[in-house]
PDB file of N, CA and C in Angstrom:
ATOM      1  N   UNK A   1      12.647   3.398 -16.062  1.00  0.00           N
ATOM      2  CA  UNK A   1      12.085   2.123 -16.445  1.00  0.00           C
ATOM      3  C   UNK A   1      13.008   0.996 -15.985  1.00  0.00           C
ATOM      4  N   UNK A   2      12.585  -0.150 -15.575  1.00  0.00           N
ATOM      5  CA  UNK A   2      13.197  -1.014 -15.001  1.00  0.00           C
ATOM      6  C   UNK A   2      13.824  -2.207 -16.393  1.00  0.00           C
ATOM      7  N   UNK A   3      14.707  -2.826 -16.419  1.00  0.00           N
ATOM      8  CA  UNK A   3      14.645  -3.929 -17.605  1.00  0.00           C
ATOM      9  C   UNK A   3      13.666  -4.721 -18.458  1.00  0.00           C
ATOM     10  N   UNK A   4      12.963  -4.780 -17.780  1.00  0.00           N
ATOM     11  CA  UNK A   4      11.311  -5.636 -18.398  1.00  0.00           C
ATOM     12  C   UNK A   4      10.541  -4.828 -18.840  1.00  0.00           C
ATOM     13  N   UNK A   5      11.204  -3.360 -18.523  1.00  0.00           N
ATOM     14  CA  UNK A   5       9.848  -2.127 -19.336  1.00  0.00           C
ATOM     15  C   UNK A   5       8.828  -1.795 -18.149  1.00  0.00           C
ATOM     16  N   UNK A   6       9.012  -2.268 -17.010  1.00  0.00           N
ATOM     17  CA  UNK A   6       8.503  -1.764 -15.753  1.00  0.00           C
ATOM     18  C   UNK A   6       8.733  -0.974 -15.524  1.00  0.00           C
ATOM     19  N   UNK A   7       7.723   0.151 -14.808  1.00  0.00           N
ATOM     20  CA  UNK A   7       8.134   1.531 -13.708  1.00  0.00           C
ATOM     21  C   UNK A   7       8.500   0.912 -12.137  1.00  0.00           C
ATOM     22  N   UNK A   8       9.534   1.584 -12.035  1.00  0.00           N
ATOM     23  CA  UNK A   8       9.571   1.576 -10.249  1.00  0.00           C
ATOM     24  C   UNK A   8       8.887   2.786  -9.634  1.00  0.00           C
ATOM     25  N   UNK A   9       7.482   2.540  -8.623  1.00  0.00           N
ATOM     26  CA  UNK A   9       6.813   3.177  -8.176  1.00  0.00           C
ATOM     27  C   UNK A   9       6.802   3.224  -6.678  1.00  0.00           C
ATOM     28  N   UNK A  10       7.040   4.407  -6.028  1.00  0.00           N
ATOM     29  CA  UNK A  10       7.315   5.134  -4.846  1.00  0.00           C
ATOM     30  C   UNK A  10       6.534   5.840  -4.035  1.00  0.00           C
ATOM     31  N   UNK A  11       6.300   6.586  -3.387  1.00  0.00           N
ATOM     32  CA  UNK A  11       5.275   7.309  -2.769  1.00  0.00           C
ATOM     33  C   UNK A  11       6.078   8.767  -3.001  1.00  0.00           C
ATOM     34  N   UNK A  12       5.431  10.435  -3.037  1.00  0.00           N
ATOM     35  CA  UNK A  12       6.511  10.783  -2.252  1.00  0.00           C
ATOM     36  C   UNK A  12       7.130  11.553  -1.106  1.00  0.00           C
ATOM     37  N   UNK A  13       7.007  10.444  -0.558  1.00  0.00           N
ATOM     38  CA  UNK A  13       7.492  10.897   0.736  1.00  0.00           C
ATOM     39  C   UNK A  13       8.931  11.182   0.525  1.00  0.00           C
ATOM     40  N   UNK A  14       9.172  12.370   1.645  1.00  0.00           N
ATOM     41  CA  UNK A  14      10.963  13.002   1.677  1.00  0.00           C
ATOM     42  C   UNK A  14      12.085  11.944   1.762  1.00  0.00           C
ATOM     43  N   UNK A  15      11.522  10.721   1.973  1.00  0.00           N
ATOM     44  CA  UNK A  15      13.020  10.041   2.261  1.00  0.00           C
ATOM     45  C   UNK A  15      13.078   9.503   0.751  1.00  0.00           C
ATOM     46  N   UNK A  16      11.785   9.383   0.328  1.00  0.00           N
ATOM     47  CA  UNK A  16      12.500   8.860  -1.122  1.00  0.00           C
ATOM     48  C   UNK A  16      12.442   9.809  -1.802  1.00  0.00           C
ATOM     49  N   UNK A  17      12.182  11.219  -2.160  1.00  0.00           N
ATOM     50  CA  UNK A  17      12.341  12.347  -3.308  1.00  0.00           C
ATOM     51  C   UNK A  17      13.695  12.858  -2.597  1.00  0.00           C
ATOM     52  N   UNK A  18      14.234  12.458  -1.678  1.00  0.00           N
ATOM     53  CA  UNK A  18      15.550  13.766  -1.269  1.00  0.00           C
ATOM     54  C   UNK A  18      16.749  13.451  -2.661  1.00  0.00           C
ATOM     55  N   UNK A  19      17.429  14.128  -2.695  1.00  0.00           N
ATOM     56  CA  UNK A  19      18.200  14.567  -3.873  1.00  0.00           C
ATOM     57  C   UNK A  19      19.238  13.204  -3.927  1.00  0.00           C
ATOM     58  N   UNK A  20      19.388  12.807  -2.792  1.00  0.00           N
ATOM     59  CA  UNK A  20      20.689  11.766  -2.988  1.00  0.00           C
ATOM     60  C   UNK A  20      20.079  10.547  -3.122  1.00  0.00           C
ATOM     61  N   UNK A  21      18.829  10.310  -2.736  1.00  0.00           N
ATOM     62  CA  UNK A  21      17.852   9.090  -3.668  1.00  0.00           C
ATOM     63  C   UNK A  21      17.605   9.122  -5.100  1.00  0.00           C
ATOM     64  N   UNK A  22      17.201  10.073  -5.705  1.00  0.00           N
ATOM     65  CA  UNK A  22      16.571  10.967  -6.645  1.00  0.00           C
ATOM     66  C   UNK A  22      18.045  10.505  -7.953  1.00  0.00           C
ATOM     67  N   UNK A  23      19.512  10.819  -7.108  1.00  0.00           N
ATOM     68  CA  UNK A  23      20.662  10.856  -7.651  1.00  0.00           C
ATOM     69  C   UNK A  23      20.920   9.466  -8.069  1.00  0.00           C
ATOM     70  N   UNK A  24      20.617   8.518  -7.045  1.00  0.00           N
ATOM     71  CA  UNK A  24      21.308   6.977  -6.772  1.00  0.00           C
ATOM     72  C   UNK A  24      20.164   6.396  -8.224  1.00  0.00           C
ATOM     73  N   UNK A  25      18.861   6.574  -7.710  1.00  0.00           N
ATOM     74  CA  UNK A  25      18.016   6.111  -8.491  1.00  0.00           C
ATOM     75  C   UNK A  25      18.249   6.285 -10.250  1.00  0.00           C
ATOM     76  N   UNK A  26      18.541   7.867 -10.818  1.00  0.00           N
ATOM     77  CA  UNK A  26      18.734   7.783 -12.001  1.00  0.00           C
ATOM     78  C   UNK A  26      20.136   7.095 -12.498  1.00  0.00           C
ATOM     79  N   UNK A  27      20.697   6.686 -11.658  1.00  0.00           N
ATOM     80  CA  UNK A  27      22.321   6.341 -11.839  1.00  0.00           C
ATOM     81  C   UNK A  27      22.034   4.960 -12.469  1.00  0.00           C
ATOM     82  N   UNK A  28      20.772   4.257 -11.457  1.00  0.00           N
ATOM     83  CA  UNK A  28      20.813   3.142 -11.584  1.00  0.00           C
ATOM     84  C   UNK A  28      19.884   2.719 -12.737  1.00  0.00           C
ATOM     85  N   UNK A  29      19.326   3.569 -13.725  1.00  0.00           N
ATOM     86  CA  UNK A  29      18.455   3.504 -14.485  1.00  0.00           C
ATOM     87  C   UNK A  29      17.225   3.330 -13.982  1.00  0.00           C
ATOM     88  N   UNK A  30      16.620   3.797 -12.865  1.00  0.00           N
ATOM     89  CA  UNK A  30      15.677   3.447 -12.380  1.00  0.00           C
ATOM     90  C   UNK A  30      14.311   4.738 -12.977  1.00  0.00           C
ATOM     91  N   UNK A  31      13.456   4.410 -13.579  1.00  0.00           N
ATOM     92  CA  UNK A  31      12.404   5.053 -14.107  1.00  0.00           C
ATOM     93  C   UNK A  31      11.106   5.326 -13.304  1.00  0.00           C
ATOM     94  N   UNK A  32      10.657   6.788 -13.002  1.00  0.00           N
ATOM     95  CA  UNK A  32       9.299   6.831 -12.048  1.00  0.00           C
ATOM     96  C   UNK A  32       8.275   6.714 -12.808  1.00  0.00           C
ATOM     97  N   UNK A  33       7.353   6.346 -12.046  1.00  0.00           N
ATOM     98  CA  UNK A  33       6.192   6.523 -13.083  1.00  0.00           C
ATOM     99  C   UNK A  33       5.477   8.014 -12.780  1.00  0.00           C
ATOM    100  N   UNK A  34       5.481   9.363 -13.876  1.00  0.00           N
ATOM    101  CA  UNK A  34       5.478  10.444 -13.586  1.00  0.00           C
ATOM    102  C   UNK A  34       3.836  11.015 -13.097  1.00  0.00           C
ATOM    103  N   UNK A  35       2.697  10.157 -13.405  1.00  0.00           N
ATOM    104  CA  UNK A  35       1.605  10.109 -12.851  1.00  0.00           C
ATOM    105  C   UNK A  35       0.915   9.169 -11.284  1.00  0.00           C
ATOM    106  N   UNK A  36       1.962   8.917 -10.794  1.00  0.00           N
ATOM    107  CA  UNK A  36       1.270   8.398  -9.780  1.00  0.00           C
ATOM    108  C   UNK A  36       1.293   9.575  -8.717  1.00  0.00           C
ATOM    109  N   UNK A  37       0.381   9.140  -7.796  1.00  0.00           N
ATOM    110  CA  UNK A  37      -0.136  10.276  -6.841  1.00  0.00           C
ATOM    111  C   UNK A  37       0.606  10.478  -5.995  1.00  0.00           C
ATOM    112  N   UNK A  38       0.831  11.465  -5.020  1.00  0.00           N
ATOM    113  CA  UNK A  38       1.743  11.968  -4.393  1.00  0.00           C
ATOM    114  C   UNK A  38       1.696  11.128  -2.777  1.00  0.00           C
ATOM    115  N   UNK A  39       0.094  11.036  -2.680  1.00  0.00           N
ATOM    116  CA  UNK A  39      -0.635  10.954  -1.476  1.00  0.00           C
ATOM    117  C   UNK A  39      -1.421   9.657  -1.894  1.00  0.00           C
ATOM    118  N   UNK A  40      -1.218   8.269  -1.682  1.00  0.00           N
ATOM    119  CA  UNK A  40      -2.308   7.265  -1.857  1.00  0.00           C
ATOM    120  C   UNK A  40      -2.338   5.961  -1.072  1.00  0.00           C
ATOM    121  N   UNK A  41      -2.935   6.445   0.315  1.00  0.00           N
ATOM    122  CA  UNK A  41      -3.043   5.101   0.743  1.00  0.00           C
ATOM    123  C   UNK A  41      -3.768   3.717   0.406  1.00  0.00           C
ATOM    124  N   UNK A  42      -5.060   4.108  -0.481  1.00  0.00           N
ATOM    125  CA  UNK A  42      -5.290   3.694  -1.339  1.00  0.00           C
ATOM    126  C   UNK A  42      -4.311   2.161  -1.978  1.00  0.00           C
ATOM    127  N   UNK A  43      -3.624   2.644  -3.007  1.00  0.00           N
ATOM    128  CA  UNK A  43      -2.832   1.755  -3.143  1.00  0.00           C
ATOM    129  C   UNK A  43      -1.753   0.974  -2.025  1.00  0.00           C
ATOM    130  N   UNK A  44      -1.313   1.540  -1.355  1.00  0.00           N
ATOM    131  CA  UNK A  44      -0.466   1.064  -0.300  1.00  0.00           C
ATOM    132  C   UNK A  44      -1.360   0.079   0.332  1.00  0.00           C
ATOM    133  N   UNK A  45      -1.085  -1.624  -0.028  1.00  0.00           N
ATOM    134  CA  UNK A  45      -1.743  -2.843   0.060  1.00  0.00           C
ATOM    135  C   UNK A  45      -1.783  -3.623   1.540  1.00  0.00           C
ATOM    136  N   UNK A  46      -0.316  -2.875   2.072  1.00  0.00           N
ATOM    137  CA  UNK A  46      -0.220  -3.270   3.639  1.00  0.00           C
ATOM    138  C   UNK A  46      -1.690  -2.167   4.170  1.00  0.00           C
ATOM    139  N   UNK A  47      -1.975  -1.246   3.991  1.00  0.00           N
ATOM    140  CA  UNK A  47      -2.988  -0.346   4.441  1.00  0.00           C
ATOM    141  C   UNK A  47      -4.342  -0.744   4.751  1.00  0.00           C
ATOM    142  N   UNK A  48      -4.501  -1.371   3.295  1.00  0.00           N
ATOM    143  CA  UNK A  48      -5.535  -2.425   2.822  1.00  0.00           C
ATOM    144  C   UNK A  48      -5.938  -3.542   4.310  1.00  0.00           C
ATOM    145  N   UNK A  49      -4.490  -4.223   4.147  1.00  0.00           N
ATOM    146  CA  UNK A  49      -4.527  -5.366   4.648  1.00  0.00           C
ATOM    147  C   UNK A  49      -5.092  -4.970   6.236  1.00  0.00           C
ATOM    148  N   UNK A  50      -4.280  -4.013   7.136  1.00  0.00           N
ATOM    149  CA  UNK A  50      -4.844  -3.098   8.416  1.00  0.00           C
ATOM    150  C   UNK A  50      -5.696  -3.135   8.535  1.00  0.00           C
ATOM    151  N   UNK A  51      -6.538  -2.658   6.972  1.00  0.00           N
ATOM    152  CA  UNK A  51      -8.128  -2.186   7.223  1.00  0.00           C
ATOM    153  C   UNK A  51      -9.052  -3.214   7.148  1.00  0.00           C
ATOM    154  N   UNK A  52      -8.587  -4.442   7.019  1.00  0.00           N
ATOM    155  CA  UNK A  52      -9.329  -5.750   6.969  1.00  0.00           C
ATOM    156  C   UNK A  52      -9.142  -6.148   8.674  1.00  0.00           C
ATOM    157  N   UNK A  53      -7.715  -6.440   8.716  1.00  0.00           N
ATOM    158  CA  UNK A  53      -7.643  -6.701  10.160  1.00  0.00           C
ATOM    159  C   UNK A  53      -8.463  -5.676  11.267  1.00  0.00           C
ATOM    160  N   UNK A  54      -8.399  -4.549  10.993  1.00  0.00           N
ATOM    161  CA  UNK A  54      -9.270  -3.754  12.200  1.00  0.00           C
ATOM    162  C   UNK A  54     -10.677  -3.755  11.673  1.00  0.00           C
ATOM    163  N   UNK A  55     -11.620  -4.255  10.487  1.00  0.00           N
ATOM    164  CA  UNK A  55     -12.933  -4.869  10.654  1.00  0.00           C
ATOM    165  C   UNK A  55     -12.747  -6.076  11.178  1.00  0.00           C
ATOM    166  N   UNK A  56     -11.774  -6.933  11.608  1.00  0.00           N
ATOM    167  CA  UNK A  56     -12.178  -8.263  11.754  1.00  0.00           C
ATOM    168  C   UNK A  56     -12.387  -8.414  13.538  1.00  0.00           C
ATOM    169  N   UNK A  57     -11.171  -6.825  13.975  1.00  0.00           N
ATOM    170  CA  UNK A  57     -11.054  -7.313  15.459  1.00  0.00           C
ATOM    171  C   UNK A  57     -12.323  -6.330  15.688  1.00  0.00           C
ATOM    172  N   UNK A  58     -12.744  -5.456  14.959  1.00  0.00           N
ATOM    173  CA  UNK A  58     -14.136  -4.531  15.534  1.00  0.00           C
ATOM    174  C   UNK A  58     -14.701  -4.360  16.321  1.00  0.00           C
ATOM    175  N   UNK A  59     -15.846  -6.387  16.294  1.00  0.00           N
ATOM    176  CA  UNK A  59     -15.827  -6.476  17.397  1.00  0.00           C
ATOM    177  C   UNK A  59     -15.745  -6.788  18.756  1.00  0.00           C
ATOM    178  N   UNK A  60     -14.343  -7.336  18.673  1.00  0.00           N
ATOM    179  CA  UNK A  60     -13.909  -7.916  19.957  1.00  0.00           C
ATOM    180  C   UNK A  60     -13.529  -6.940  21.052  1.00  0.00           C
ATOM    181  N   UNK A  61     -13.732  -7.133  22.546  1.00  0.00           N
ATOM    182  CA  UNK A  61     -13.852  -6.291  23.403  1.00  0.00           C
ATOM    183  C   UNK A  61     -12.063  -6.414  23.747  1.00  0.00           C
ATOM    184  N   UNK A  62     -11.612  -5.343  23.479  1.00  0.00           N
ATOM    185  CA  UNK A  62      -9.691  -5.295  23.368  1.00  0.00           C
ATOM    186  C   UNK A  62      -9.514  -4.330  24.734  1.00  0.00           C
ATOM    187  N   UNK A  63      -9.793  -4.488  25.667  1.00  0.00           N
ATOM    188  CA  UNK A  63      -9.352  -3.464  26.789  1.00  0.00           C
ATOM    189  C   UNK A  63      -8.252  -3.721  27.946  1.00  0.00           C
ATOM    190  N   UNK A  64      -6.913  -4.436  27.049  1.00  0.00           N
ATOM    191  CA  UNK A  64      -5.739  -4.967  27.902  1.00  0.00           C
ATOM    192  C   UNK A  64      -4.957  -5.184  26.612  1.00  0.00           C
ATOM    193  N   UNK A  65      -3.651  -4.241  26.954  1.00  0.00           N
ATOM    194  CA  UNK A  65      -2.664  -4.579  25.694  1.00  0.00           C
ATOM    195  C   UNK A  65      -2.392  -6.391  25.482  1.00  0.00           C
ATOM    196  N   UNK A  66      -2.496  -7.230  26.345  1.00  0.00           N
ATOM    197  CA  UNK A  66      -2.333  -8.618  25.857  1.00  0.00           C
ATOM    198  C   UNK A  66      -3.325  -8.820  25.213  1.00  0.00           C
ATOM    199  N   UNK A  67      -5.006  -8.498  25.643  1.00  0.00           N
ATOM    200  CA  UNK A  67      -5.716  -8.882  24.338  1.00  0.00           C
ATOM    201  C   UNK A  67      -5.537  -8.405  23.156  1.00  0.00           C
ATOM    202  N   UNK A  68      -5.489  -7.322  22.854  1.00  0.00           N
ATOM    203  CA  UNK A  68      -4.721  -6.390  21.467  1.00  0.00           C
ATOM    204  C   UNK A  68      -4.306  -7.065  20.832  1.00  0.00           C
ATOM    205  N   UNK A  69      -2.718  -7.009  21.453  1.00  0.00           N
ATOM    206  CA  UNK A  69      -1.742  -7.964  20.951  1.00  0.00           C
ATOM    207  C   UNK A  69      -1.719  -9.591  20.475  1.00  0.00           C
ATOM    208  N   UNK A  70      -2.651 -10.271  20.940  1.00  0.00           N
ATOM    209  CA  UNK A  70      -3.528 -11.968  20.864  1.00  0.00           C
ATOM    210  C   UNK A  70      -4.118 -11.393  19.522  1.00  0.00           C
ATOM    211  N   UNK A  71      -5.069 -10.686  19.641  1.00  0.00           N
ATOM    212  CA  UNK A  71      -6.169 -10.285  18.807  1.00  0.00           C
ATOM    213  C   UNK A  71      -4.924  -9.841  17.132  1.00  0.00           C
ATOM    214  N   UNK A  72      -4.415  -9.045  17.542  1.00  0.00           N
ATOM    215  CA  UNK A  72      -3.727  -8.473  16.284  1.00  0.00           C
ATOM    216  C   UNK A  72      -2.949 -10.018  15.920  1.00  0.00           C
ATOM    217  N   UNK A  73      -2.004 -10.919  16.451  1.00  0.00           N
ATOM    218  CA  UNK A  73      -1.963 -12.034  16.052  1.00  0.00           C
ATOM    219  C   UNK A  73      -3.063 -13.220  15.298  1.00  0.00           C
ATOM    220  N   UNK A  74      -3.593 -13.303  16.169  1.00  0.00           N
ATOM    221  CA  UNK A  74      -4.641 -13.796  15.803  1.00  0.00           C
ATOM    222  C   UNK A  74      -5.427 -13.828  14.312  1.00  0.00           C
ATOM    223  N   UNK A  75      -5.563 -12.274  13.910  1.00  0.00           N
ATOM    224  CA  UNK A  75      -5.943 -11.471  12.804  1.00  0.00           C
ATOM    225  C   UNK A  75      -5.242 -12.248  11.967  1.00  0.00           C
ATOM    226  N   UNK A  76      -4.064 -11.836  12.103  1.00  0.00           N
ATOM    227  CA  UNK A  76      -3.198 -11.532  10.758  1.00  0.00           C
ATOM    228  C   UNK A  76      -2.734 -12.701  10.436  1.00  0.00           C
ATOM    229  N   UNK A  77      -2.568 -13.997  11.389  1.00  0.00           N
ATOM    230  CA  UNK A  77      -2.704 -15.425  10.831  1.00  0.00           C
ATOM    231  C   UNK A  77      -4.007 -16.200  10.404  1.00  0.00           C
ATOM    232  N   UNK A  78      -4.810 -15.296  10.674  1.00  0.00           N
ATOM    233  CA  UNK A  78      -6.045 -15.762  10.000  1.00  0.00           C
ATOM    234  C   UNK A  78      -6.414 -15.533   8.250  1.00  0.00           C
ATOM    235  N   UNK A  79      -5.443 -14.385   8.161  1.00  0.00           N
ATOM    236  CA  UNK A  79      -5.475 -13.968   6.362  1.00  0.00           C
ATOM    237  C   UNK A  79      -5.047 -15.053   5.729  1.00  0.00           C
ATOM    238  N   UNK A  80      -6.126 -14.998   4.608  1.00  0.00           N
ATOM    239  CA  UNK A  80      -5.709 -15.848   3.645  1.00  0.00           C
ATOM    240  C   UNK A  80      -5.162 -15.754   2.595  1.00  0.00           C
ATOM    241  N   UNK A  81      -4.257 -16.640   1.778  1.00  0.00           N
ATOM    242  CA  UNK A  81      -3.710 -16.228   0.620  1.00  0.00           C
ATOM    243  C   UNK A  81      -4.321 -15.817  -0.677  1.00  0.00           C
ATOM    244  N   UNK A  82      -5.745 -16.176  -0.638  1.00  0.00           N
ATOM    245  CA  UNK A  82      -6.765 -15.793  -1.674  1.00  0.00           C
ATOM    246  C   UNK A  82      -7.225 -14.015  -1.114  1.00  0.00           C
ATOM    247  N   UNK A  83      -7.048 -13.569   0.491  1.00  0.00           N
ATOM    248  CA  UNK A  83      -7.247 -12.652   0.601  1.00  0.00           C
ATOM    249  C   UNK A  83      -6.192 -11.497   0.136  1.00  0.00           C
ATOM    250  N   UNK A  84      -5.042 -12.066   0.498  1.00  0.00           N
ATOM    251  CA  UNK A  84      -3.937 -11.153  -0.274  1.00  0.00           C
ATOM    252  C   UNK A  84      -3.813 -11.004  -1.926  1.00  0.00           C
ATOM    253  N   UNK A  85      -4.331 -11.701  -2.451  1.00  0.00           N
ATOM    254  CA  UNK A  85      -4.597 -12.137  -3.764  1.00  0.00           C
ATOM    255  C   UNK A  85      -5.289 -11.435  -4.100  1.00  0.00           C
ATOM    256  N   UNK A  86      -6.457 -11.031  -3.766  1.00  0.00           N
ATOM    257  CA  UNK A  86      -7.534 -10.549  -4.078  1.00  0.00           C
ATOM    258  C   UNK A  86      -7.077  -9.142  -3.787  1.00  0.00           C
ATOM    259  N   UNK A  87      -6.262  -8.334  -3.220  1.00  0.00           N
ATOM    260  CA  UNK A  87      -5.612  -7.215  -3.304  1.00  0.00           C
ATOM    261  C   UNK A  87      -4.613  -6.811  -4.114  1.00  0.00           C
ATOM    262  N   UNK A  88      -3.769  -8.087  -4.568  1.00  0.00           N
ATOM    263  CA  UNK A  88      -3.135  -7.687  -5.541  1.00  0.00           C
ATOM    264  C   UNK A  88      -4.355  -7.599  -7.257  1.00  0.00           C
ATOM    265  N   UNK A  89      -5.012  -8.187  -7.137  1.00  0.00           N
ATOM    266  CA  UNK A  89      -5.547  -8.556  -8.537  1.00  0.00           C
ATOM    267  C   UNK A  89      -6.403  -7.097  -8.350  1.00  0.00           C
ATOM    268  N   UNK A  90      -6.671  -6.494  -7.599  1.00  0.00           N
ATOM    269  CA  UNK A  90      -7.513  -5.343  -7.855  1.00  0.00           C
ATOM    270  C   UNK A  90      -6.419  -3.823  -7.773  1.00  0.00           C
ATOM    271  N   UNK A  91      -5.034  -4.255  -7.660  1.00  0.00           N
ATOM    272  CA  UNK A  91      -4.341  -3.245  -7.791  1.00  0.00           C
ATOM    273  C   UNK A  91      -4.322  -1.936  -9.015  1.00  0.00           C
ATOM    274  N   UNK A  92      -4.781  -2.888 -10.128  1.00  0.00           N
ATOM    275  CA  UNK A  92      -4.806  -1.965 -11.425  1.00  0.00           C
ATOM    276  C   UNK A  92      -5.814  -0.945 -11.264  1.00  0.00           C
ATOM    277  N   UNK A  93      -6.887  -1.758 -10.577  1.00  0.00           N
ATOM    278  CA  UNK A  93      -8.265  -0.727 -10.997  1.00  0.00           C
ATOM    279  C   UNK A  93      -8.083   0.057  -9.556  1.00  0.00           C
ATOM    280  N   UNK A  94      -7.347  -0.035  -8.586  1.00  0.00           N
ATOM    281  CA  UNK A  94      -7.053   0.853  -7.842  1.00  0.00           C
ATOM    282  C   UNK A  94      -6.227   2.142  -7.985  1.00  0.00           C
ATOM    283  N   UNK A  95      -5.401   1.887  -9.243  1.00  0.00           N
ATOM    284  CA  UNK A  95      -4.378   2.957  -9.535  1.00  0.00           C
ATOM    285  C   UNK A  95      -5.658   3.740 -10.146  1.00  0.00           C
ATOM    286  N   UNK A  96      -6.028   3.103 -11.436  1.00  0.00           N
ATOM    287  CA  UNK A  96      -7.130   3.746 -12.256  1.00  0.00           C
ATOM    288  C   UNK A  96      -7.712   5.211 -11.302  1.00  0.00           C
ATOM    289  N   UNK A  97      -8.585   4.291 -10.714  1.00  0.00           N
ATOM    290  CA  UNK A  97      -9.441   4.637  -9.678  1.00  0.00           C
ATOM    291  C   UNK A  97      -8.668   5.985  -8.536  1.00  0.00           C
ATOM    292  N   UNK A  98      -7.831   5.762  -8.398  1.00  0.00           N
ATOM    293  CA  UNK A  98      -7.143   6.993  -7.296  1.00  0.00           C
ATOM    294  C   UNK A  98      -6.113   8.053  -8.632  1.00  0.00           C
ATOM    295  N   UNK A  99      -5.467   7.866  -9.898  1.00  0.00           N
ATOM    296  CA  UNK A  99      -5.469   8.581 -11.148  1.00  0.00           C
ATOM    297  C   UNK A  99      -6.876   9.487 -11.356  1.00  0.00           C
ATOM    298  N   UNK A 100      -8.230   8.510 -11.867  1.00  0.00           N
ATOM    299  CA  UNK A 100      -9.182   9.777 -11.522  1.00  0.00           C
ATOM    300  C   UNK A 100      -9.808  10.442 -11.300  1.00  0.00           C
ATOM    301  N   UNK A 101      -9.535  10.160  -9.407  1.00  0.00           N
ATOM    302  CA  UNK A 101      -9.543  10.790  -8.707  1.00  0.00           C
ATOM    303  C   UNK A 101      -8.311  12.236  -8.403  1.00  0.00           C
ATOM    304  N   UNK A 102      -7.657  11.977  -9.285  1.00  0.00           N
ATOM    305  CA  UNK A 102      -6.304  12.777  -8.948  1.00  0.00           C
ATOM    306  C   UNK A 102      -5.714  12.665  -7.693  1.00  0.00           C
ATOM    307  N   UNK A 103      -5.879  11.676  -7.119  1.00  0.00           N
ATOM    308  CA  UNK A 103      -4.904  11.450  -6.027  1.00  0.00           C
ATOM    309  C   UNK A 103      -6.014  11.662  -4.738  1.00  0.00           C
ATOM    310  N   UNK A 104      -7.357  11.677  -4.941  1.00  0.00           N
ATOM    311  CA  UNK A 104      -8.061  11.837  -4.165  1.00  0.00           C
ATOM    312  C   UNK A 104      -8.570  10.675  -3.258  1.00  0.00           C
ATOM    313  N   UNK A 105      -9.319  10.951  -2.631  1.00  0.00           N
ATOM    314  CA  UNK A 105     -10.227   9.384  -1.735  1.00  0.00           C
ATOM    315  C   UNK A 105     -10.873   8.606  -3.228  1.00  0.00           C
ATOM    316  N   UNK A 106     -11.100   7.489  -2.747  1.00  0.00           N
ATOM    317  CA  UNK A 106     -11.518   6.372  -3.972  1.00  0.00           C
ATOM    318  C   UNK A 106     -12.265   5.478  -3.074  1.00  0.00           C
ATOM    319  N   UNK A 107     -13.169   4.476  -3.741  1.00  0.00           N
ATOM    320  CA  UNK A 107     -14.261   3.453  -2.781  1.00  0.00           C
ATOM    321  C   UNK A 107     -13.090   2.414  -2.173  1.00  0.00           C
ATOM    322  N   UNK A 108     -11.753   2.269  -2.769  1.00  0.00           N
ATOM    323  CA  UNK A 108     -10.855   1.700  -1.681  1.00  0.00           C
ATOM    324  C   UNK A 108     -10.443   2.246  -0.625  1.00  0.00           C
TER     325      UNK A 108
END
């Protein structure tokens, strides 16, 4: 548990379960939360954000790494702060939602 009564929440992937993370972390009082899923891209909000940007470039005709690259710029200064917003504010019912599922696919 963190000072405020927060969990610090992780994925787990090997670089963060290896033993000398695992070690540093309880040293530092750092608390997991023992139900989150192992596997959830789902929650992972940068993922989210990808999956907005690749409906937005869909359908633009990208057949030259400079357009790509324009296009992926382009995208991602086009997000808005109500759009990132709107990912955090649905974070809860995303945990919910991939919990039960047990760590499964979810409508996110």
């Amino acid at each position: 548990m963190l000072a405020d009564g927060g969990s610090y929440i992780q994925d787990n992937a090997s670089v963060h379960t290896a033993r000398v993370v695992d070690d540093w972390m309880t040293e530092q009082g750092f608390g997991r939360d023992a139900n989150f899923p192992p596997c959830s891209p789902d929650l992972n909000l940068i993922e989210n954000v990808f999956g907005i940007m690749v409906e937005c470039m869909s359908s633009e005709k990208l057949d030259t790494i400079p357009k790509l690259v324009q296009a992926i710029k382009d995208t991602w200064n086009s997000l808005t702060r109500s759009d990132i917003l709107n990912l955090y504010s649905s974070w809860r019912h995303r945990l919910d939602a991939v919990r039960a599922a047990e760590g499964g696919p979810t409508r996110y």
